[in-house]
PDB file of N, CA and C in Angstrom:
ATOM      1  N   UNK A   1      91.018 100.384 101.732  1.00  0.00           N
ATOM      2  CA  UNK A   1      90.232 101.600 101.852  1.00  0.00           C
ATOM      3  C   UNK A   1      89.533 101.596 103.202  1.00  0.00           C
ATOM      4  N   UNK A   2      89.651 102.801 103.831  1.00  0.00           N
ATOM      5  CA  UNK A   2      88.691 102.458 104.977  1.00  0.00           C
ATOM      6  C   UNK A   2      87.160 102.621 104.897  1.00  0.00           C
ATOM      7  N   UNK A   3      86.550 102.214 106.205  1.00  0.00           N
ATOM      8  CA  UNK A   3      85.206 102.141 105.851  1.00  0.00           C
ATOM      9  C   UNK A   3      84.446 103.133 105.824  1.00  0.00           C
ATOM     10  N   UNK A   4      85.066 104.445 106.444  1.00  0.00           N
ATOM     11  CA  UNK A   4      84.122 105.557 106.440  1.00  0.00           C
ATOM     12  C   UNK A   4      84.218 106.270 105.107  1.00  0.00           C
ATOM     13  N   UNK A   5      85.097 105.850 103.968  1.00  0.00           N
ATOM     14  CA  UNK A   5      84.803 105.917 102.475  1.00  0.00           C
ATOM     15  C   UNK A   5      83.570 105.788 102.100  1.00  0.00           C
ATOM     16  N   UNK A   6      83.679 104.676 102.819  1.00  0.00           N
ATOM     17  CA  UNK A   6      82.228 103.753 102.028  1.00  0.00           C
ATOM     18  C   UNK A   6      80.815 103.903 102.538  1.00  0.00           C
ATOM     19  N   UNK A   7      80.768 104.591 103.698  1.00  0.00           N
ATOM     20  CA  UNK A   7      79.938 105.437 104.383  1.00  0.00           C
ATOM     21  C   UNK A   7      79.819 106.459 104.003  1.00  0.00           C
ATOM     22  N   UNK A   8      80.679 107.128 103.680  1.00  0.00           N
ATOM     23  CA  UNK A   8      80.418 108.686 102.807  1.00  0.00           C
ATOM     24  C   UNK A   8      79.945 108.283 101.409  1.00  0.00           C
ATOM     25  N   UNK A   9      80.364 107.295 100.826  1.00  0.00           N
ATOM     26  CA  UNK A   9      79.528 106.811  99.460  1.00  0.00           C
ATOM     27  C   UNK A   9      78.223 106.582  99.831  1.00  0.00           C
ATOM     28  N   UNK A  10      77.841 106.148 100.895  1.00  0.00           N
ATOM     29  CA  UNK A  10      76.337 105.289 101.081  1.00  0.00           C
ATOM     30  C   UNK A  10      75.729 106.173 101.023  1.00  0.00           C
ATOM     31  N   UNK A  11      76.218 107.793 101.993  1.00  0.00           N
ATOM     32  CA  UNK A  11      75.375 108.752 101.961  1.00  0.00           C
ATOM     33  C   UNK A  11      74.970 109.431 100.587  1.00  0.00           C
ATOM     34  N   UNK A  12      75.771 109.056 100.418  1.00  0.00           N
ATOM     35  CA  UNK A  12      76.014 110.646  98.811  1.00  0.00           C
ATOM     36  C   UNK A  12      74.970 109.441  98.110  1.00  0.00           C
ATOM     37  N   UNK A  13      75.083 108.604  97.792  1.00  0.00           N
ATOM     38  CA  UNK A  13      74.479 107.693  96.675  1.00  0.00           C
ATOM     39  C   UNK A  13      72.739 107.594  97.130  1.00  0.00           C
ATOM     40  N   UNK A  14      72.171 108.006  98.606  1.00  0.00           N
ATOM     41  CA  UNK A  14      71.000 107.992  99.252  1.00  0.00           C
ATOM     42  C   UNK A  14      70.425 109.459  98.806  1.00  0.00           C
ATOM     43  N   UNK A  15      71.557 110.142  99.022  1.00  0.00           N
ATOM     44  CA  UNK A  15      71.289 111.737  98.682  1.00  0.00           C
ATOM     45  C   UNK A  15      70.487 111.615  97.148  1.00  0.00           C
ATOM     46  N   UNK A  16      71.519 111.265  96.371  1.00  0.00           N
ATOM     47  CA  UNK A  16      70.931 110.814  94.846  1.00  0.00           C
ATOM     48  C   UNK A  16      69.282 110.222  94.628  1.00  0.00           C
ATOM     49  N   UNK A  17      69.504 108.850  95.343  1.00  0.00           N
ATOM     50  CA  UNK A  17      67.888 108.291  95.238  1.00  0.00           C
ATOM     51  C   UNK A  17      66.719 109.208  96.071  1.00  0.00           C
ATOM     52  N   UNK A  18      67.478 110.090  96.982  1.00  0.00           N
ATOM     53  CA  UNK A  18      66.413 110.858  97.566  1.00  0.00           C
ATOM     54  C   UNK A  18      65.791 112.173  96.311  1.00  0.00           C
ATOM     55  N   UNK A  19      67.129 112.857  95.964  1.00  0.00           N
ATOM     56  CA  UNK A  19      66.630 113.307  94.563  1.00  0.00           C
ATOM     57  C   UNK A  19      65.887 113.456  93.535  1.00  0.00           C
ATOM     58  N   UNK A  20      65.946 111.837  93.382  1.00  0.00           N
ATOM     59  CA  UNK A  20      65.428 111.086  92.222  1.00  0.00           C
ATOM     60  C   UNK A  20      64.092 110.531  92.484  1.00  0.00           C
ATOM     61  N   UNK A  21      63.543 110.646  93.710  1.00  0.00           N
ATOM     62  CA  UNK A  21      62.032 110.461  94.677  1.00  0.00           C
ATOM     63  C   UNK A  21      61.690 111.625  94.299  1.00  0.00           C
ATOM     64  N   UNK A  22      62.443 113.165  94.510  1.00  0.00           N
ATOM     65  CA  UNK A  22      61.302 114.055  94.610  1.00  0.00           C
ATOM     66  C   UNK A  22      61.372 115.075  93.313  1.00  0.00           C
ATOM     67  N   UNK A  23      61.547 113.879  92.459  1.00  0.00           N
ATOM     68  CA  UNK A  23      61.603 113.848  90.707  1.00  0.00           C
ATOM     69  C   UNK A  23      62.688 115.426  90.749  1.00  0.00           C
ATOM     70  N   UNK A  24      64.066 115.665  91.093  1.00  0.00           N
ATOM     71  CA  UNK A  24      64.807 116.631  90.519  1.00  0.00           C
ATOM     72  C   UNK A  24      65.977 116.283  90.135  1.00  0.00           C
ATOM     73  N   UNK A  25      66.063 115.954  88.578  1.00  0.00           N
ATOM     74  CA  UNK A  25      66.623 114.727  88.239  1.00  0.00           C
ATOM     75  C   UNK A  25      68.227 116.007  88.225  1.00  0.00           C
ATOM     76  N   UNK A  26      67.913 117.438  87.517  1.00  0.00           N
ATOM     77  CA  UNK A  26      68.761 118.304  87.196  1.00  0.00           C
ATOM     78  C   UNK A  26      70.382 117.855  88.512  1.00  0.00           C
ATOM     79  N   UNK A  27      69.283 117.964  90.086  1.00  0.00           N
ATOM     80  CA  UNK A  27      70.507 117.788  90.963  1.00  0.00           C
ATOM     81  C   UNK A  27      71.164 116.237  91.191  1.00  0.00           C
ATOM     82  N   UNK A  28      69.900 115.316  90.995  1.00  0.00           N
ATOM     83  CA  UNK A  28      70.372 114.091  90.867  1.00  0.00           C
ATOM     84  C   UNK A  28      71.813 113.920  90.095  1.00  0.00           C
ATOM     85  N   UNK A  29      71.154 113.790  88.865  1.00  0.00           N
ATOM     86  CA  UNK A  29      72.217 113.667  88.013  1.00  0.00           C
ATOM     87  C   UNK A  29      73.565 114.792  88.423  1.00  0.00           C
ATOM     88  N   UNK A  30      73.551 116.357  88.687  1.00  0.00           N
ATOM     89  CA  UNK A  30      74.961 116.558  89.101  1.00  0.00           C
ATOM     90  C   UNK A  30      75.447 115.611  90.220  1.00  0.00           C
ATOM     91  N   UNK A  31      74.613 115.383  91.364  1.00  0.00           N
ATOM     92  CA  UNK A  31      74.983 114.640  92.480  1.00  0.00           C
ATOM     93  C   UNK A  31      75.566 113.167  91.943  1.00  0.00           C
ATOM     94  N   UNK A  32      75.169 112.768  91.312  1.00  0.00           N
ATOM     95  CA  UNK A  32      76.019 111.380  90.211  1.00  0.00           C
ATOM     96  C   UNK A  32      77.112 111.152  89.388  1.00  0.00           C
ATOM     97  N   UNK A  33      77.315 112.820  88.529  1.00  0.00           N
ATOM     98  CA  UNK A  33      78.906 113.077  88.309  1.00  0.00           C
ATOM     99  C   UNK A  33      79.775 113.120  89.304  1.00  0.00           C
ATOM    100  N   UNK A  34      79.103 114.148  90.353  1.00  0.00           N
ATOM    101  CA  UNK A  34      80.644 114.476  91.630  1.00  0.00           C
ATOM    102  C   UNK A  34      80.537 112.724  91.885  1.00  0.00           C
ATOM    103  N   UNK A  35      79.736 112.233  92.503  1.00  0.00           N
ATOM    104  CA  UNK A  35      79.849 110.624  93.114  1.00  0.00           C
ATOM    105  C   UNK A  35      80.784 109.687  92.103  1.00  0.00           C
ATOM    106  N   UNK A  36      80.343 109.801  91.223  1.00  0.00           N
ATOM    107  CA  UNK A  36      81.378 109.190  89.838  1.00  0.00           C
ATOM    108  C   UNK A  36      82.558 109.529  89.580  1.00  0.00           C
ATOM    109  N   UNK A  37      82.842 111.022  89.653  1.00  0.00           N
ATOM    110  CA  UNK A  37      84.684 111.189  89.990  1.00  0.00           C
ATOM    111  C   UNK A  37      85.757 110.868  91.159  1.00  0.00           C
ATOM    112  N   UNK A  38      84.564 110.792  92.083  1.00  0.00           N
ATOM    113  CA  UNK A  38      84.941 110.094  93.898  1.00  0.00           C
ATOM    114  C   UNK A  38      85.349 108.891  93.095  1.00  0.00           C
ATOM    115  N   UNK A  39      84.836 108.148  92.703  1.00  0.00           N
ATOM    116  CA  UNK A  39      84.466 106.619  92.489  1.00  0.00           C
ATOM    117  C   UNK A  39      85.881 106.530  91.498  1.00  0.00           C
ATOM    118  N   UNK A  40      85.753 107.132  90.367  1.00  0.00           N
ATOM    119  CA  UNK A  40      87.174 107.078  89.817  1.00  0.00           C
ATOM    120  C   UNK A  40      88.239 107.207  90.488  1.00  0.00           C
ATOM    121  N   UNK A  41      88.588 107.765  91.252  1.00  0.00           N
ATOM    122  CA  UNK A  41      89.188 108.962  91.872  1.00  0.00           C
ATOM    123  C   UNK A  41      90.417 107.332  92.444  1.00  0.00           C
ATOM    124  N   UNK A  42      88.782 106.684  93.594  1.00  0.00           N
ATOM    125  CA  UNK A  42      89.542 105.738  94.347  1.00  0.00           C
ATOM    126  C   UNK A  42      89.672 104.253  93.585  1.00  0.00           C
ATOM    127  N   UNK A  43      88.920 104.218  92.261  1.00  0.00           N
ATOM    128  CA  UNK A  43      89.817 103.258  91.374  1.00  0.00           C
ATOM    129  C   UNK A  43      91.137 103.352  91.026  1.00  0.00           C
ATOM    130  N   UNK A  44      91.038 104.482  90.674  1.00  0.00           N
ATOM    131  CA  UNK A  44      92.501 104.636  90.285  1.00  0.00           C
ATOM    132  C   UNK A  44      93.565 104.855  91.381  1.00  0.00           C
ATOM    133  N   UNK A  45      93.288 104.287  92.598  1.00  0.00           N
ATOM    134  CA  UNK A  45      94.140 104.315  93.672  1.00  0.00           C
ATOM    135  C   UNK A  45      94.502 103.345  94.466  1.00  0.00           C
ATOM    136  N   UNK A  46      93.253 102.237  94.384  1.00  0.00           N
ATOM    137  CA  UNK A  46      92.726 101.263  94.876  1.00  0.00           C
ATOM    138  C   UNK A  46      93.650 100.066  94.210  1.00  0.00           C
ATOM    139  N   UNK A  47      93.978  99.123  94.953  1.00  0.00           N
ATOM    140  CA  UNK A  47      94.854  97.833  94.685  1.00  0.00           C
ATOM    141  C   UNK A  47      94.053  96.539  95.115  1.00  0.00           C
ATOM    142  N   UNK A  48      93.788  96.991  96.263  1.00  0.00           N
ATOM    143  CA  UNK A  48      93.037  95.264  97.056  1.00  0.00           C
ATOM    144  C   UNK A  48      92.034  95.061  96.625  1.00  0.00           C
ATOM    145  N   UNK A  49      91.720  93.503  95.914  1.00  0.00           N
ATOM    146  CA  UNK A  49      91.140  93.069  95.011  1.00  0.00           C
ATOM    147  C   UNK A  49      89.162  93.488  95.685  1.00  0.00           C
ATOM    148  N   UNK A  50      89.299  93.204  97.164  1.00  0.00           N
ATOM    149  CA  UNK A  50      88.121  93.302  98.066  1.00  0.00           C
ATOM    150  C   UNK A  50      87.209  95.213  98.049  1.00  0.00           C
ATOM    151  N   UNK A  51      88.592  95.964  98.009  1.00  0.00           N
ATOM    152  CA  UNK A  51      88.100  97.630  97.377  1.00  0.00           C
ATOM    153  C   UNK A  51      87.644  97.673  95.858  1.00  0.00           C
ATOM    154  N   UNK A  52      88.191  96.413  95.157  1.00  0.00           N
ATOM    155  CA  UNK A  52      87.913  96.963  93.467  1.00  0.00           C
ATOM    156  C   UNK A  52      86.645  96.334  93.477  1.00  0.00           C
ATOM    157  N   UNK A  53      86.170  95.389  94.190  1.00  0.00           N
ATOM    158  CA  UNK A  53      84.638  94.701  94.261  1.00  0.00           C
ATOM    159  C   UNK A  53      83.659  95.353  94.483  1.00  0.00           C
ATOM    160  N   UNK A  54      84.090  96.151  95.826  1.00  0.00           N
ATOM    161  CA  UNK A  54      83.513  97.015  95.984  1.00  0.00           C
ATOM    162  C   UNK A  54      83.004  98.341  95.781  1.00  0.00           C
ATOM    163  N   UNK A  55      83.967  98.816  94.951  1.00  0.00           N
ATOM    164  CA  UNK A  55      83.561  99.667  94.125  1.00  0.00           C
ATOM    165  C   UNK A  55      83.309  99.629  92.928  1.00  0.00           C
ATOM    166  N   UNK A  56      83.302  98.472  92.077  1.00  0.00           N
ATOM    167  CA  UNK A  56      82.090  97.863  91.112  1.00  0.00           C
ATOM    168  C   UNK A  56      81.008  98.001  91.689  1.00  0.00           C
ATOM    169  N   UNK A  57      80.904  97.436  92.998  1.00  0.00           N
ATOM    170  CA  UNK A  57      79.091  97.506  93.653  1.00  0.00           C
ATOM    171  C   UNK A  57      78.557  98.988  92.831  1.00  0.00           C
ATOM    172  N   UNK A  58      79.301 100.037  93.647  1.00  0.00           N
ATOM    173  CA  UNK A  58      78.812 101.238  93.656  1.00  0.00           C
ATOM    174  C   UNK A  58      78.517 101.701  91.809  1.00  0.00           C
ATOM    175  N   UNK A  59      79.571 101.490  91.051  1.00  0.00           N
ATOM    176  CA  UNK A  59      79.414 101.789  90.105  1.00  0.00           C
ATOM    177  C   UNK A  59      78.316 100.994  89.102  1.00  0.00           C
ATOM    178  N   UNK A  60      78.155  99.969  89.177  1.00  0.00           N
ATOM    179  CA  UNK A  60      77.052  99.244  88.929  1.00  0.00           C
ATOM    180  C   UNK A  60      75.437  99.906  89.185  1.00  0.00           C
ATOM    181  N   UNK A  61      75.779 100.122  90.579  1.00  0.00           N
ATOM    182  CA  UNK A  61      74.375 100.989  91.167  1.00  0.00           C
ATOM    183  C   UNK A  61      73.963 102.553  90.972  1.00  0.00           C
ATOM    184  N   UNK A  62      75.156 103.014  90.163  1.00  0.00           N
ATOM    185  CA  UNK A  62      75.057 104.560  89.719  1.00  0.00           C
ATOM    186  C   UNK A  62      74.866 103.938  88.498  1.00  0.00           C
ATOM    187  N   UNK A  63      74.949 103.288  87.538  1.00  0.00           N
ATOM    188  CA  UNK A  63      74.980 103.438  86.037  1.00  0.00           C
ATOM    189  C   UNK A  63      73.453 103.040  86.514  1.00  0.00           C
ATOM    190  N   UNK A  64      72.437 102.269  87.173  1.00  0.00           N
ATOM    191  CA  UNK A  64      71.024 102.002  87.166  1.00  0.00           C
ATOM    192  C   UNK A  64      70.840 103.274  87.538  1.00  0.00           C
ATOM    193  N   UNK A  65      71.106 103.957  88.665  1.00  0.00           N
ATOM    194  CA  UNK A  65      70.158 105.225  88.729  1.00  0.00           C
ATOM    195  C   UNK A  65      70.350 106.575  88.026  1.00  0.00           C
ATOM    196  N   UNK A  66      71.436 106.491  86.845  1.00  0.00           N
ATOM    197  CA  UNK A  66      71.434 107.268  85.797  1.00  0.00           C
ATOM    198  C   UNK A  66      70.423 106.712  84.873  1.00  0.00           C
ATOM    199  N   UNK A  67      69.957 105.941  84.705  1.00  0.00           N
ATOM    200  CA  UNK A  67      69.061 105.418  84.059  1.00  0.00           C
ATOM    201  C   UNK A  67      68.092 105.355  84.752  1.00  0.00           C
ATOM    202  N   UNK A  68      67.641 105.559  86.083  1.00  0.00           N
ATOM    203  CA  UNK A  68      66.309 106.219  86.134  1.00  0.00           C
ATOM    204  C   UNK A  68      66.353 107.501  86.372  1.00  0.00           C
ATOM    205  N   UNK A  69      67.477 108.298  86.605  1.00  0.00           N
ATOM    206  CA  UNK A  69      67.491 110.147  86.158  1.00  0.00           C
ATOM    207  C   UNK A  69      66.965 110.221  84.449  1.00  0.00           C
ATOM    208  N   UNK A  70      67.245 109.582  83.834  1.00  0.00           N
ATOM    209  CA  UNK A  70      67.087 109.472  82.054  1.00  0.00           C
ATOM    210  C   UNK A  70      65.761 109.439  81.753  1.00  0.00           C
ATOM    211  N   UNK A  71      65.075 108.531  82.715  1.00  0.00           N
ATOM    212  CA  UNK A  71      63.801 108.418  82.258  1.00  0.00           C
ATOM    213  C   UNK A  71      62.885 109.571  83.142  1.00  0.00           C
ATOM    214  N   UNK A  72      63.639 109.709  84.222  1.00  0.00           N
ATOM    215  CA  UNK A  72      62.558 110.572  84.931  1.00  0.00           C
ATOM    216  C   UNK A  72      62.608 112.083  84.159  1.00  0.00           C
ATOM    217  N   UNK A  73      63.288 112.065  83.591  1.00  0.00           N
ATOM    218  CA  UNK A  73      63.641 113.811  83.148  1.00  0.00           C
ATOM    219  C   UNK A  73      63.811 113.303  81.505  1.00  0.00           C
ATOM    220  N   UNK A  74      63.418 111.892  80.779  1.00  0.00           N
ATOM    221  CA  UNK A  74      64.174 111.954  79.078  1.00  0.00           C
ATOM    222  C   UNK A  74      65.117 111.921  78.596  1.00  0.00           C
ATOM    223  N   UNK A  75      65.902 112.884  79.466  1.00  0.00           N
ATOM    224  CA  UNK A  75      67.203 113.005  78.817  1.00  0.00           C
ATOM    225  C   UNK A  75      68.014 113.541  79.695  1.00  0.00           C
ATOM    226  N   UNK A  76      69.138 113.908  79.968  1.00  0.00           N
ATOM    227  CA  UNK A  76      70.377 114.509  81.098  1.00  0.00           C
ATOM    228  C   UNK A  76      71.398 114.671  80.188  1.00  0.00           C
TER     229      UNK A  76
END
């Protein structure tokens, strides 16, 4: 995968925690589905063991900040 993937993830996933700072969990959380079908998108495309690591990172770090969209808003 190249790296400006993973640069366009860094952003989108900052976009999210910026969101989630100025408590609007409504866009957060959409901003976390689209990021989550990206994320599928390149699992299911992805072979080299070093891309599937790495995109555990990411997915690891969206399932925590769906869980603080959950609490900041109750429910999503």
């Amino acid at each position: 995968m190249e790296k400006d993937k993973y640069a366009t993830l860094k952003i989108e996933v900052q976009e999210i925690i910026d969101l989630i700072a100025a408590k609007n969990a409504k866009e957060a959380n959409n901003k976390l589905i689209e990021v989550s079908e990206k994320l599928d998108d390149l699992l299911d495309t992805s072979e080299d063991d070093e891309d599937l690591i790495e995109i555990s990172k990411y997915q690891v770090l969206l399932n925590q900040l769906h869980q603080k969209i959950v609490a900041l808003n109750g429910h999503v």
